[in-house]
C-alpha atoms as a PDB file:
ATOM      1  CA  UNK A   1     117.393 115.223 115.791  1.00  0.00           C
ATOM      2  CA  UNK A   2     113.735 115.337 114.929  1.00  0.00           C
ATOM      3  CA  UNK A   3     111.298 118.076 116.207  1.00  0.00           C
ATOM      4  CA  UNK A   4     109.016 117.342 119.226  1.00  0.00           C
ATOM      5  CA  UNK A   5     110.225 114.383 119.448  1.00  0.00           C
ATOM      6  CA  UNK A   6     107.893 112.617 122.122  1.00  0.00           C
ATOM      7  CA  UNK A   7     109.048 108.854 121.746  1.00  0.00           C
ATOM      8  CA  UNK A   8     111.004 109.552 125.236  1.00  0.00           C
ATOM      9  CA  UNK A   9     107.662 109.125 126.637  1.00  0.00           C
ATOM     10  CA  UNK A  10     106.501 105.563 126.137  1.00  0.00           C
ATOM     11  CA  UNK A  11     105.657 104.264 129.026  1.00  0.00           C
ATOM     12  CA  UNK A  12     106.479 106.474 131.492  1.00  0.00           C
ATOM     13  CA  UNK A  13     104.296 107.409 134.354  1.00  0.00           C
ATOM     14  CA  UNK A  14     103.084 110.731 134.725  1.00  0.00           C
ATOM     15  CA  UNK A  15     101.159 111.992 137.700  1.00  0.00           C
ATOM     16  CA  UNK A  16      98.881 115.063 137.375  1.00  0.00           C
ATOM     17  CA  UNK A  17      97.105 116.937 139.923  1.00  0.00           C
ATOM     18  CA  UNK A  18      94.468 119.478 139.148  1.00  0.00           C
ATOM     19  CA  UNK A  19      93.637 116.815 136.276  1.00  0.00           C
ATOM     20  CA  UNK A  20      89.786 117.624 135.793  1.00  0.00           C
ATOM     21  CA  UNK A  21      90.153 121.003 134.023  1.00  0.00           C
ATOM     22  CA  UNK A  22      92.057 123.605 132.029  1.00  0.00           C
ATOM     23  CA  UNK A  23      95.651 122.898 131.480  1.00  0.00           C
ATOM     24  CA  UNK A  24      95.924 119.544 134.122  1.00  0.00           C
ATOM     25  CA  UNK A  25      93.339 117.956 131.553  1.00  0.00           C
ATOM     26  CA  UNK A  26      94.832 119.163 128.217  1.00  0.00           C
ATOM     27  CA  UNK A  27      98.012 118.280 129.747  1.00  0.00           C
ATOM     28  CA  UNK A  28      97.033 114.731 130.208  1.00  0.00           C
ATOM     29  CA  UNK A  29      95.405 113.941 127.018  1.00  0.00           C
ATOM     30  CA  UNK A  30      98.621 115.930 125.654  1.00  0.00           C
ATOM     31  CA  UNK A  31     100.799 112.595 127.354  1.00  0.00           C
ATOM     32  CA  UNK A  32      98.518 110.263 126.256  1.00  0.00           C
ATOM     33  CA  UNK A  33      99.015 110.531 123.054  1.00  0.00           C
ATOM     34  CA  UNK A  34     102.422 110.155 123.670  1.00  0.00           C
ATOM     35  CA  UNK A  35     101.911 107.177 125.067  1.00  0.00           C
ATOM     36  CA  UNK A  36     102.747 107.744 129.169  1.00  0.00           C
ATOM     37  CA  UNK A  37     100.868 105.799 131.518  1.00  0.00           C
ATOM     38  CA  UNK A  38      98.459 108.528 133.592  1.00  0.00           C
ATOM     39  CA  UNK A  39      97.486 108.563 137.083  1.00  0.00           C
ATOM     40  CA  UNK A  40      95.123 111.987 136.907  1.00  0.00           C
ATOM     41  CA  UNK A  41      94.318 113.545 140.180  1.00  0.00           C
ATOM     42  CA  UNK A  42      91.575 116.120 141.284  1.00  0.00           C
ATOM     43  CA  UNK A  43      88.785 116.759 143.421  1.00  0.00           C
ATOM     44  CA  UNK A  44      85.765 116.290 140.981  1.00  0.00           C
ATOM     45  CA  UNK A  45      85.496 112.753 140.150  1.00  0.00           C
ATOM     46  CA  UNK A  46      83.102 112.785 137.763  1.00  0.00           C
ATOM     47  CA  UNK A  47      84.934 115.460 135.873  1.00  0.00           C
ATOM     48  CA  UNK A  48      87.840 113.292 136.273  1.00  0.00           C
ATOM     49  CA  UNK A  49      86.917 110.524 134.383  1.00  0.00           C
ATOM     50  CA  UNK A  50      85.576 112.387 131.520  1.00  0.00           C
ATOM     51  CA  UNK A  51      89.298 113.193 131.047  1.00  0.00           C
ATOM     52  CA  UNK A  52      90.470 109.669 131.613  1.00  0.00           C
ATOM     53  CA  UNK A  53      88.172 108.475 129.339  1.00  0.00           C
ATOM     54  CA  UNK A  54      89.464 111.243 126.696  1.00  0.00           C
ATOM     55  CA  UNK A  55      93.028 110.415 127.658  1.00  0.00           C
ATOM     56  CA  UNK A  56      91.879 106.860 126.388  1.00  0.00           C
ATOM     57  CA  UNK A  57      90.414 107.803 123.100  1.00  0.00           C
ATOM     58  CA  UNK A  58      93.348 109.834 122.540  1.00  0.00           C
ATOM     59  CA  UNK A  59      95.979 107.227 122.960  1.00  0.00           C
ATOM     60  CA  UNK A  60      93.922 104.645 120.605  1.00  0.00           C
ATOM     61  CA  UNK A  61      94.004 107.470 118.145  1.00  0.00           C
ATOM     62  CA  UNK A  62      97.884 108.002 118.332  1.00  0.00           C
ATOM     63  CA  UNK A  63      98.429 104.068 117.035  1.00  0.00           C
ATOM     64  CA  UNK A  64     101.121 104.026 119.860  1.00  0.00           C
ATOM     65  CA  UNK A  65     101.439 100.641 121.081  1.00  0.00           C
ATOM     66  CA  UNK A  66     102.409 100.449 124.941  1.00  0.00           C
ATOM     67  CA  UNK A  67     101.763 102.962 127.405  1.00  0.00           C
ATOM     68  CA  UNK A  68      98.067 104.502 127.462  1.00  0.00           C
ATOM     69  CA  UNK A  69      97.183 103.213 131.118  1.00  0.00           C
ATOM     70  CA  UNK A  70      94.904 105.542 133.307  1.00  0.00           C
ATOM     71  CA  UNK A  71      94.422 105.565 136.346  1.00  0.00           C
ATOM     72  CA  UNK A  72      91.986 108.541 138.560  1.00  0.00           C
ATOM     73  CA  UNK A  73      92.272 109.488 142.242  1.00  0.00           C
ATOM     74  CA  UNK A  74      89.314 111.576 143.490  1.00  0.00           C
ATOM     75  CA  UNK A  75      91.578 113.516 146.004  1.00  0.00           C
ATOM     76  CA  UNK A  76      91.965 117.073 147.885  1.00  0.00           C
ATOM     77  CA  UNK A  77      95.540 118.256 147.958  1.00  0.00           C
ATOM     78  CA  UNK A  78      94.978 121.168 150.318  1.00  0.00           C
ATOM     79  CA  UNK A  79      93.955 118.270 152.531  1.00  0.00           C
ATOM     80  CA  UNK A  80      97.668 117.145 153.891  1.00  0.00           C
ATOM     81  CA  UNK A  81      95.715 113.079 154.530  1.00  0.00           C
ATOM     82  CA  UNK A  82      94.941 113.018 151.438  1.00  0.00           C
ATOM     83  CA  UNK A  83      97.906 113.433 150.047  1.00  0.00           C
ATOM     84  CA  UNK A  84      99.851 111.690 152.817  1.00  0.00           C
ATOM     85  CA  UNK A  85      97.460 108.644 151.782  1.00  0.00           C
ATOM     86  CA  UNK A  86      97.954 109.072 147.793  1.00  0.00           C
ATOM     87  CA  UNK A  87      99.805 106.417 147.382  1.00  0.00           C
ATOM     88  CA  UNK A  88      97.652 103.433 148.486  1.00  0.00           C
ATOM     89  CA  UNK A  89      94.988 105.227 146.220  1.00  0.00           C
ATOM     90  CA  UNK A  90      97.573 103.836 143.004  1.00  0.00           C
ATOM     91  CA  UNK A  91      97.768 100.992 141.531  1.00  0.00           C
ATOM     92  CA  UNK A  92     101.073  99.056 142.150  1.00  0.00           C
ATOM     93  CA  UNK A  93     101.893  99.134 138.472  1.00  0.00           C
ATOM     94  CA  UNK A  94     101.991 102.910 138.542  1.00  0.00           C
ATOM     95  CA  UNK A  95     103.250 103.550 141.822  1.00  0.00           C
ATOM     96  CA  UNK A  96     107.245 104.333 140.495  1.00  0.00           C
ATOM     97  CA  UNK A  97     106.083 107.489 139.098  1.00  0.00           C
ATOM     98  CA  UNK A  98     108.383 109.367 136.517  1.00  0.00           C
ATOM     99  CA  UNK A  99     107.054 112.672 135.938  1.00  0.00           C
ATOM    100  CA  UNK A 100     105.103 115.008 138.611  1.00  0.00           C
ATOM    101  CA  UNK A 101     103.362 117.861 136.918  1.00  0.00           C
ATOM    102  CA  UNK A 102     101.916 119.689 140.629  1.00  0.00           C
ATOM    103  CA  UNK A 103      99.414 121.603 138.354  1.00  0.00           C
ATOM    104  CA  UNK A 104      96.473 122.330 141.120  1.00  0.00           C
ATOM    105  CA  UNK A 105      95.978 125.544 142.145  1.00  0.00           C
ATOM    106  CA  UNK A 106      93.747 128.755 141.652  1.00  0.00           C
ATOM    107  CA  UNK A 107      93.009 132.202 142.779  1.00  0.00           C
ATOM    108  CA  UNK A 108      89.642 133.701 144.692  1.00  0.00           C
ATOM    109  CA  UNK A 109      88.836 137.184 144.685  1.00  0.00           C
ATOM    110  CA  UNK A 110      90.516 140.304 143.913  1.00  0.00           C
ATOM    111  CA  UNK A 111      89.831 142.495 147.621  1.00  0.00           C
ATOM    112  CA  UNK A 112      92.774 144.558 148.472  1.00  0.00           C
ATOM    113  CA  UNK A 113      95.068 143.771 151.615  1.00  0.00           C
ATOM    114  CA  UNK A 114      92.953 144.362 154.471  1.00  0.00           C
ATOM    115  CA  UNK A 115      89.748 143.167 153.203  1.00  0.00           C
ATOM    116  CA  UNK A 116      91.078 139.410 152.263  1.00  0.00           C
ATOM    117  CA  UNK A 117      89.210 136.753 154.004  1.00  0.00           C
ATOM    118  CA  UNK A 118      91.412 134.266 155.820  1.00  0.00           C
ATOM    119  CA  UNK A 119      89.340 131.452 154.384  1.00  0.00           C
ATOM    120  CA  UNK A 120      90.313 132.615 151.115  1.00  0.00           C
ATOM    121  CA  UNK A 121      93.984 133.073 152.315  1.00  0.00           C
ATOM    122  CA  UNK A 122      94.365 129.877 153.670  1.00  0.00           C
ATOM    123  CA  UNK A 123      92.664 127.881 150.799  1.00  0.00           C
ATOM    124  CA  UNK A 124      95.065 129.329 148.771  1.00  0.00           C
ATOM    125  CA  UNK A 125      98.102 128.432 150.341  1.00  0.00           C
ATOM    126  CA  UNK A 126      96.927 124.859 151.223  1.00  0.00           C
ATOM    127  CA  UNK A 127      96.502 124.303 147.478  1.00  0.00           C
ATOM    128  CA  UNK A 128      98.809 126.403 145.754  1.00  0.00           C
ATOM    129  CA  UNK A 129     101.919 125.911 148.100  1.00  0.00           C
ATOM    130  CA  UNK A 130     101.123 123.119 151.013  1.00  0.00           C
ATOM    131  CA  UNK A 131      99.594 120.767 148.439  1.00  0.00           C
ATOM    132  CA  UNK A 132     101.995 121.696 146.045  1.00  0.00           C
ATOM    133  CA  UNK A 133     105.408 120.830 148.306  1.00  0.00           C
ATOM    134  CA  UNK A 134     103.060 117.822 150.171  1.00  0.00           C
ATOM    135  CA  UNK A 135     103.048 116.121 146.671  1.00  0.00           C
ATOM    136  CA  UNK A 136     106.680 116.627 145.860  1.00  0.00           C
ATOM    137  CA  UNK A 137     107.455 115.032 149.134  1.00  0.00           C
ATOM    138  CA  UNK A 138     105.350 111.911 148.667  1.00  0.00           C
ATOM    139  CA  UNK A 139     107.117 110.731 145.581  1.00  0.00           C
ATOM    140  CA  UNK A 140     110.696 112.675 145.434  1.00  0.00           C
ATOM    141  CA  UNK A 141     112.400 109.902 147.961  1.00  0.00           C
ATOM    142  CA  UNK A 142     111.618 107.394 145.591  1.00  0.00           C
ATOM    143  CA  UNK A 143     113.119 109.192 142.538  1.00  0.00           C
ATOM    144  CA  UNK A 144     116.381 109.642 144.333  1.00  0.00           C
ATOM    145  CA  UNK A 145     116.335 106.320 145.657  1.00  0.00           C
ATOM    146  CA  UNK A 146     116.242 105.299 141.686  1.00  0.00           C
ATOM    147  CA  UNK A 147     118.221 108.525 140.245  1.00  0.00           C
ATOM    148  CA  UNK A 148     115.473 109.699 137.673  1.00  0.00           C
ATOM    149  CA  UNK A 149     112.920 111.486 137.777  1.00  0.00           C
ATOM    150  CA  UNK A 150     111.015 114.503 136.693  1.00  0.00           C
ATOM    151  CA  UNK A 151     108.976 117.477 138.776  1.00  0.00           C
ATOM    152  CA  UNK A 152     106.976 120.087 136.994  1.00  0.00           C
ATOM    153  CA  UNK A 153     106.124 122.875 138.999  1.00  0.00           C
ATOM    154  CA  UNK A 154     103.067 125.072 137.211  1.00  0.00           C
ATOM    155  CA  UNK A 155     103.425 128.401 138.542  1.00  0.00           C
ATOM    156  CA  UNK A 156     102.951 131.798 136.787  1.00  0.00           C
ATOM    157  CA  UNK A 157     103.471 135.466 135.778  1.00  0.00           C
ATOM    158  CA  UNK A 158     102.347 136.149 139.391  1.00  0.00           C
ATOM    159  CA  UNK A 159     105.422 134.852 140.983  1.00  0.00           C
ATOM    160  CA  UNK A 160     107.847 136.754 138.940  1.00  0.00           C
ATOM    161  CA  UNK A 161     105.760 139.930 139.189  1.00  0.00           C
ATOM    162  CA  UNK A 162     103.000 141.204 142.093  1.00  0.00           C
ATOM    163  CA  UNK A 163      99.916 143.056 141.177  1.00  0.00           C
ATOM    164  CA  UNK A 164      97.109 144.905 142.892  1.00  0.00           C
ATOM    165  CA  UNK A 165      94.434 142.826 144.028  1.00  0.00           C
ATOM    166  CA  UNK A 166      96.391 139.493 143.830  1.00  0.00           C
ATOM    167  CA  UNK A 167      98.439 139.844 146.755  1.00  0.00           C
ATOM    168  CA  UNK A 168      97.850 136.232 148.030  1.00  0.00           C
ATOM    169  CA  UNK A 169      97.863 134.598 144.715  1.00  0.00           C
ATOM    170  CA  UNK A 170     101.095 136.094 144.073  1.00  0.00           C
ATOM    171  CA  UNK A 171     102.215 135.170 147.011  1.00  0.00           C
ATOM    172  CA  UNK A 172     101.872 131.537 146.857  1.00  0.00           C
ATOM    173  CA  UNK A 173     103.245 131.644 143.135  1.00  0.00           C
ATOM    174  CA  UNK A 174     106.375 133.393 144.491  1.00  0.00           C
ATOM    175  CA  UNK A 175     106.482 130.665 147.422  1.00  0.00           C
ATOM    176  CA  UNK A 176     106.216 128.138 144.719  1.00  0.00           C
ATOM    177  CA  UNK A 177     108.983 129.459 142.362  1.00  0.00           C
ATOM    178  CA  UNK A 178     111.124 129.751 145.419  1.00  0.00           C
ATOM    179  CA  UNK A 179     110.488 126.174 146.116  1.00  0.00           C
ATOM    180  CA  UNK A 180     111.235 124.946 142.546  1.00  0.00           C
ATOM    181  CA  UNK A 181     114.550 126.830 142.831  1.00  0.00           C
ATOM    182  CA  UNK A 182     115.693 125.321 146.099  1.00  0.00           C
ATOM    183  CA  UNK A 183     114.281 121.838 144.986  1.00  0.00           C
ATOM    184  CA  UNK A 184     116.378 122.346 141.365  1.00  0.00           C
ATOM    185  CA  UNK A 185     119.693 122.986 143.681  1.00  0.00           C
ATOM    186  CA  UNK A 186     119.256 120.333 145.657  1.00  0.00           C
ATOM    187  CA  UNK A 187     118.703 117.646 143.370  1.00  0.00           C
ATOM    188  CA  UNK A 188     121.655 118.916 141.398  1.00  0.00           C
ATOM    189  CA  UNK A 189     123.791 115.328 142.393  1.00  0.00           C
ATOM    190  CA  UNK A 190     120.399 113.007 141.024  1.00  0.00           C
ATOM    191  CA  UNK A 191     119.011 112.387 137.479  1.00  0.00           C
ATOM    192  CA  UNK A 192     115.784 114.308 138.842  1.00  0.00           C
ATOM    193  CA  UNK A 193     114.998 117.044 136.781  1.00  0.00           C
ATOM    194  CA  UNK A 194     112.718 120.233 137.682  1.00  0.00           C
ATOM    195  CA  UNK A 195     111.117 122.522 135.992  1.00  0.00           C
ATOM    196  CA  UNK A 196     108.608 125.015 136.402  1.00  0.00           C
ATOM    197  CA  UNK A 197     106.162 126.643 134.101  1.00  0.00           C
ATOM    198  CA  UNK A 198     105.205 130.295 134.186  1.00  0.00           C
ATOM    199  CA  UNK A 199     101.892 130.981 132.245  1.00  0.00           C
ATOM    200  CA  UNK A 200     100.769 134.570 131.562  1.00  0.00           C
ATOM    201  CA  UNK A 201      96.886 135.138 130.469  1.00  0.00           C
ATOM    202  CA  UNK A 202      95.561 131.171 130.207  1.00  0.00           C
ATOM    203  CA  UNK A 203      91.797 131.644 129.238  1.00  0.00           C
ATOM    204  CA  UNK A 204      90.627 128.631 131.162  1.00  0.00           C
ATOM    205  CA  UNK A 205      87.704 128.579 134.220  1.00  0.00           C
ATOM    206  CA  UNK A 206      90.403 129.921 136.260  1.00  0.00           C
ATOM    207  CA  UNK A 207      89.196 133.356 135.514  1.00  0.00           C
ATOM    208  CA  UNK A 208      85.370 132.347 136.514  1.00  0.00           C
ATOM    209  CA  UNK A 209      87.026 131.234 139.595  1.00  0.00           C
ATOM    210  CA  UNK A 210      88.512 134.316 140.711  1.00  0.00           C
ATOM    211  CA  UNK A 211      85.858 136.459 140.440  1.00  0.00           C
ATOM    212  CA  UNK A 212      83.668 133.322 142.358  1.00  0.00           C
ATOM    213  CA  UNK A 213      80.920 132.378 139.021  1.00  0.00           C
ATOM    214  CA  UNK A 214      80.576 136.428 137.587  1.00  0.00           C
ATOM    215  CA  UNK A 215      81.076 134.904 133.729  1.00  0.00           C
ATOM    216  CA  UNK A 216      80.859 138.610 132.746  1.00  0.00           C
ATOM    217  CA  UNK A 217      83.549 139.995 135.058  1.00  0.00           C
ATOM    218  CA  UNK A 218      85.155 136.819 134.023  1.00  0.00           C
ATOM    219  CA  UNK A 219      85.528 137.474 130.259  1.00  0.00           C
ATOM    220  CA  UNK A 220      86.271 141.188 130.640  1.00  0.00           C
ATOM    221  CA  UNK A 221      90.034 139.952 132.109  1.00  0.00           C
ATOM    222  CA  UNK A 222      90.266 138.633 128.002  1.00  0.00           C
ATOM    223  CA  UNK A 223      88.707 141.189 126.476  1.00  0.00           C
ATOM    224  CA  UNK A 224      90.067 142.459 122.963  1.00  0.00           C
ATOM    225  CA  UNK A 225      93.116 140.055 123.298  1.00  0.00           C
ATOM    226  CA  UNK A 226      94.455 136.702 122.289  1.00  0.00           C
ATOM    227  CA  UNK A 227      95.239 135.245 125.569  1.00  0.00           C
ATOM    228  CA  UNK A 228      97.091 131.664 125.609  1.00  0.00           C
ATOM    229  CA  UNK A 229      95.066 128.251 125.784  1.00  0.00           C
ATOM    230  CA  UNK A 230      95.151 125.244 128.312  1.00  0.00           C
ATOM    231  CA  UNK A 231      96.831 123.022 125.141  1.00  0.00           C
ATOM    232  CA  UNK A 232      99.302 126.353 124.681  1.00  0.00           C
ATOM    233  CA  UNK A 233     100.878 125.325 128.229  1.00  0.00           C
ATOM    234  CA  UNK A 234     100.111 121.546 128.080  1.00  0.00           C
ATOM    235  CA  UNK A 235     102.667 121.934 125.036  1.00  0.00           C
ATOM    236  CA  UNK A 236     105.071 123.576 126.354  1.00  0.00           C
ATOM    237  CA  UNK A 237     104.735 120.973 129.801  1.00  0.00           C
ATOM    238  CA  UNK A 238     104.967 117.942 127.092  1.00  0.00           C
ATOM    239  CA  UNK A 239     107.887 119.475 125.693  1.00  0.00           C
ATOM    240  CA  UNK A 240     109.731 119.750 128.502  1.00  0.00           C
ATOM    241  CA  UNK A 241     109.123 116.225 129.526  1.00  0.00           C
ATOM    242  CA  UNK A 242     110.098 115.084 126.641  1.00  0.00           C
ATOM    243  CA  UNK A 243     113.865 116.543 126.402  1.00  0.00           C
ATOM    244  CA  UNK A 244     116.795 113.678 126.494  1.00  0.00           C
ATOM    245  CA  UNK A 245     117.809 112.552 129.894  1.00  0.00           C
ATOM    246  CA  UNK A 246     120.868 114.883 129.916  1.00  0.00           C
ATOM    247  CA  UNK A 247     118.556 118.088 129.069  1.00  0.00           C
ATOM    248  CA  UNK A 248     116.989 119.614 132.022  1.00  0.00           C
ATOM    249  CA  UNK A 249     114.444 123.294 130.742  1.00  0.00           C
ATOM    250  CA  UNK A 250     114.472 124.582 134.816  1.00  0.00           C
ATOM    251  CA  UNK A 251     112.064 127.489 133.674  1.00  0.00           C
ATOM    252  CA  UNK A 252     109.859 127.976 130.943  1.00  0.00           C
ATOM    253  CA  UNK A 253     107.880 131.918 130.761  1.00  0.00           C
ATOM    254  CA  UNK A 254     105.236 131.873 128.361  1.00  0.00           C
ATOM    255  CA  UNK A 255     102.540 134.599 127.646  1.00  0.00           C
ATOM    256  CA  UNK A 256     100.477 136.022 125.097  1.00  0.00           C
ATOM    257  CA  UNK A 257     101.817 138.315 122.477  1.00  0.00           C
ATOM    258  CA  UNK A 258      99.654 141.020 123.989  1.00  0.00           C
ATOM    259  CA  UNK A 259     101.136 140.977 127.349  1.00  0.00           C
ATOM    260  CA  UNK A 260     104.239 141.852 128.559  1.00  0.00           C
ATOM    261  CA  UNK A 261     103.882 141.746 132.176  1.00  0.00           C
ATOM    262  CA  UNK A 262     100.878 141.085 135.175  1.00  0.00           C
ATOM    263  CA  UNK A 263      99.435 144.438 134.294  1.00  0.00           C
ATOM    264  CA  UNK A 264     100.767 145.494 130.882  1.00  0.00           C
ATOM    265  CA  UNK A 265      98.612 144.477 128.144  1.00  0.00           C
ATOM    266  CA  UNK A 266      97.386 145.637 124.750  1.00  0.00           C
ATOM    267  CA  UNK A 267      94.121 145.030 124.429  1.00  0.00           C
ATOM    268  CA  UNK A 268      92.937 145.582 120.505  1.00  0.00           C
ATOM    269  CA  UNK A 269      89.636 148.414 121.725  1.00  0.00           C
ATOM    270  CA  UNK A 270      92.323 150.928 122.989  1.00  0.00           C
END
């Protein structure tokens, strides 16, 4: 028994969407130095191969030898061609991939039901759900057809609990756990195993995206509390895929000490 214990990883493939930011990137450097092969996926390439590049330095750093491959895909998963053509986007030595950590996904706006654009509601949905079960289709044949495999669902607080003014966000986070559940249940005969994440308060851009570039509505949502990191959840994702074969974690709830659920939280000025 040893603690952490990330020597499972050598070598294994690991396929991240939502790579260029936030917890996809710390995520991947996270694997890296654990040395899996990366194949990092998101829709800013030049942000993208920053993080390959760091992925890189970090591997060289661990003094792992094997693994450390990285490969980027400049892709859209709300777009359903994109993903359909992912796979020809790979390279052939990374193709069988081992672990799918479906990490894209964000939230825009806080307007009440009946003032919710359906551009808004549809991006959502495309990325946090379509995208989401589009990627998990594209590579879960060929982990049956092998018997291993590993899918990492990264959904949140959201879709265990709704709040006011995130009625579509929580939404697709409930559509997603749902998904992980029935995915977990039917893979219960293969060596697949699926997990999904459930961050509380992550202080990452995410924030800045919600309330579309306002930096100072932004940091208000952190104000006076700890709130969790990106490398807090890559951990915990790392972990995870790191258990023995036999050890499946189907659901992993994480938040900061100051919050207890969507809307209760201490905050240090009250």
């Amino acid at each position: 028994m040893s603690l952490f214990n990330t020597s499972r990883l050598l070598n294994k493939t690991v396929l991240i969407t939502g790579a260029s930011s936030g917890i996809g990137a710390a995520t991947a450097v996270l694997f890296a130095k654990g040395g899996a092969n990366l194949i990092l996926l998101a829709r800013r390439a030049d942000a993208l191969e920053k993080v390959a590049d760091a992925c890189v330095d970090a591997h060289k750093g661990s003094g792992i030898q094997g693994g450390g491959k990285v490969a980027t895909v400049q892709i859209d998963v709300s777009d359903k061609t994109q993903v359909s053509n992912v796979l020809s986007k790979i390279p052939d030595e990374l193709k069988s991939v081992d672990v799918l950590v479906n990490n894209a996904g964000y939230v825009l706006g806080a307007e009440r039901i009946g003032q919710i654009s359906s551009t808004d509601m549809e991006g959502m949905f495309n990325t946090n759900v379509f995208g989401l079960i589009n990627m998990t289709q594209t590579f879960i044949n060929e982990m049956k057809a092998r018997n291993s495999g590993h899918v990492i669902n990264i959904g949140s607080v959201a879709g265990r609990e709704p709040y006011i003014g995130g009625s579509i966000y929580c939404a697709t986070k409930h559509a997603v756990r749902a998904f992980t559940g029935a995915l977990l249940r039917e893979l219960v005969e293969y060596q697949i195993r699926v997990t999904e994440i459930q961050p509380g308060m992550v202080e990452t851009e995410f924030s800045l995206v919600r309330f579309r570039g306002d930096k100072e509505a932004a940091d208000k949502v952190y104000k006076s509390i700890t709130p969790l990191t990106a490398g807090d959840i890559a951990e915990e994702i790392v972990w995870a895929a790191s258990r023995p074969p036999h050890v499946n974690i189907a659901e992993v709830f994480v938040m900061p000490t100051n919050q207890a659920t969507p809307w209760l939280i201490h905050r240090g000025d009250k």
